[in-house]
C-alpha atoms as a PDB file:
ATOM      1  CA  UNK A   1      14.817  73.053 -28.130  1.00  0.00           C
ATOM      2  CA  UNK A   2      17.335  71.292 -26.070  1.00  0.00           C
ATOM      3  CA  UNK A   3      19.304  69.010 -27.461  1.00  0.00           C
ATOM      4  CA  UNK A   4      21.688  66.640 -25.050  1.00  0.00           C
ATOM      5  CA  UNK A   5      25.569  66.614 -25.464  1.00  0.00           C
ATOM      6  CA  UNK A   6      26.252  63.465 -25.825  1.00  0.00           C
ATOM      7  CA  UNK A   7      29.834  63.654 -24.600  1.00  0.00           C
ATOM      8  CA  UNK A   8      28.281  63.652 -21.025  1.00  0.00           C
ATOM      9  CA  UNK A   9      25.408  60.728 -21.923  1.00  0.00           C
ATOM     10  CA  UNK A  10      25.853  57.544 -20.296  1.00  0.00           C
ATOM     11  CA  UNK A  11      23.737  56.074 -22.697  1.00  0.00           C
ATOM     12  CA  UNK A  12      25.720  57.113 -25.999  1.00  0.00           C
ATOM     13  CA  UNK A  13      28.739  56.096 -24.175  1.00  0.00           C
ATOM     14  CA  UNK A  14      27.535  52.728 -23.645  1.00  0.00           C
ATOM     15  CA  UNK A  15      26.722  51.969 -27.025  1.00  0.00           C
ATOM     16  CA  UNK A  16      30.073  53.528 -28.175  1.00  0.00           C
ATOM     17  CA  UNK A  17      32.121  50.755 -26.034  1.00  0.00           C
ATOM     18  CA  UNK A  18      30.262  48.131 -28.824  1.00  0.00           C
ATOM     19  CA  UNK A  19      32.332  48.546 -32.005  1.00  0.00           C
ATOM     20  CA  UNK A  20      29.575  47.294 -34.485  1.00  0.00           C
ATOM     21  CA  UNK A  21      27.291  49.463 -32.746  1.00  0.00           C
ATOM     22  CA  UNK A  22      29.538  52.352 -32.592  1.00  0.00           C
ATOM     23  CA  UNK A  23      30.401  52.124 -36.496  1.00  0.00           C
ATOM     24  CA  UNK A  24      26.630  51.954 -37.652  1.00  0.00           C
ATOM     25  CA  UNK A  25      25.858  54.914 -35.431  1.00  0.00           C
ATOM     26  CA  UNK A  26      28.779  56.853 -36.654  1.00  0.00           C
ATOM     27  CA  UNK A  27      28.289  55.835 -40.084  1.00  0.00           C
ATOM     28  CA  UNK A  28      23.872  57.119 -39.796  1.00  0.00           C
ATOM     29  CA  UNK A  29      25.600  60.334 -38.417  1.00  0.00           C
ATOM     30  CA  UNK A  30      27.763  61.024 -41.376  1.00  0.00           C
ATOM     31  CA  UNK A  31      25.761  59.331 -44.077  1.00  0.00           C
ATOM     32  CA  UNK A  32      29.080  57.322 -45.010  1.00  0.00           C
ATOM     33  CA  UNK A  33      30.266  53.736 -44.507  1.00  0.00           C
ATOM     34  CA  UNK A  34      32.764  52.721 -42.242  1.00  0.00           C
ATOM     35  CA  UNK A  35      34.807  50.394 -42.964  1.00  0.00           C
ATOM     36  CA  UNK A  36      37.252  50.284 -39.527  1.00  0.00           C
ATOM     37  CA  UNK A  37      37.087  51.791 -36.399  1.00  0.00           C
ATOM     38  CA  UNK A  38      39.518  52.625 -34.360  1.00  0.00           C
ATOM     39  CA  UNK A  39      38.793  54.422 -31.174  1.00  0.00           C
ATOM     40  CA  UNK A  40      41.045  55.420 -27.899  1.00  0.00           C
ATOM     41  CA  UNK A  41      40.762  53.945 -24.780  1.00  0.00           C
ATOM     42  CA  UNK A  42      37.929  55.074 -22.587  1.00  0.00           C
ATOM     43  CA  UNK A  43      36.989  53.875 -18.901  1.00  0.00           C
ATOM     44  CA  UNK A  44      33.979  51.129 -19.315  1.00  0.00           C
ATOM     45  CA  UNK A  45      30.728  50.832 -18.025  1.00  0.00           C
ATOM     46  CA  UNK A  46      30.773  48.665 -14.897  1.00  0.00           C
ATOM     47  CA  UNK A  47      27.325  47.500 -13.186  1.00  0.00           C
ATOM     48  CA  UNK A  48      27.136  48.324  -9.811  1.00  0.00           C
ATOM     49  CA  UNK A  49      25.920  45.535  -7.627  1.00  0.00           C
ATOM     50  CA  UNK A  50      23.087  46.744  -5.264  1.00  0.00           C
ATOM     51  CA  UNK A  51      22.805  44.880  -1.800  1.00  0.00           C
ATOM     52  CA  UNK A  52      18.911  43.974  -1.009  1.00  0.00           C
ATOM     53  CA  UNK A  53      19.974  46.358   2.504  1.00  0.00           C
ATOM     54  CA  UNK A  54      17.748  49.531   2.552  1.00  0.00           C
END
């Protein structure tokens, strides 16, 4: 089985940029609750804007 680093996932790093989202993902993973979150500054998602050109 493989299993997807999620380091590299665009998907877990979107939800990681929400900090209540982050915290109750964190806090399934580790089976303890967090009470603050601090976390380091990472580049953000930004949409990209798609002409209607083809």
């Amino acid at each position: 089985m493989l299993i997807a680093n999620p380091i590299y996932d665009t998907v877990f790093k979107y939800l990681m940029e929400n900090l209540k989202v982050a915290k109750g993902i964190i806090s399934t993973i580790i089976d303890e609750e967090i009470l603050t979150l601090d976390l380091a500054w990472q580049p953000r998602s930004i949409p990209i804007e798609r002409s209607n050109r083809r």
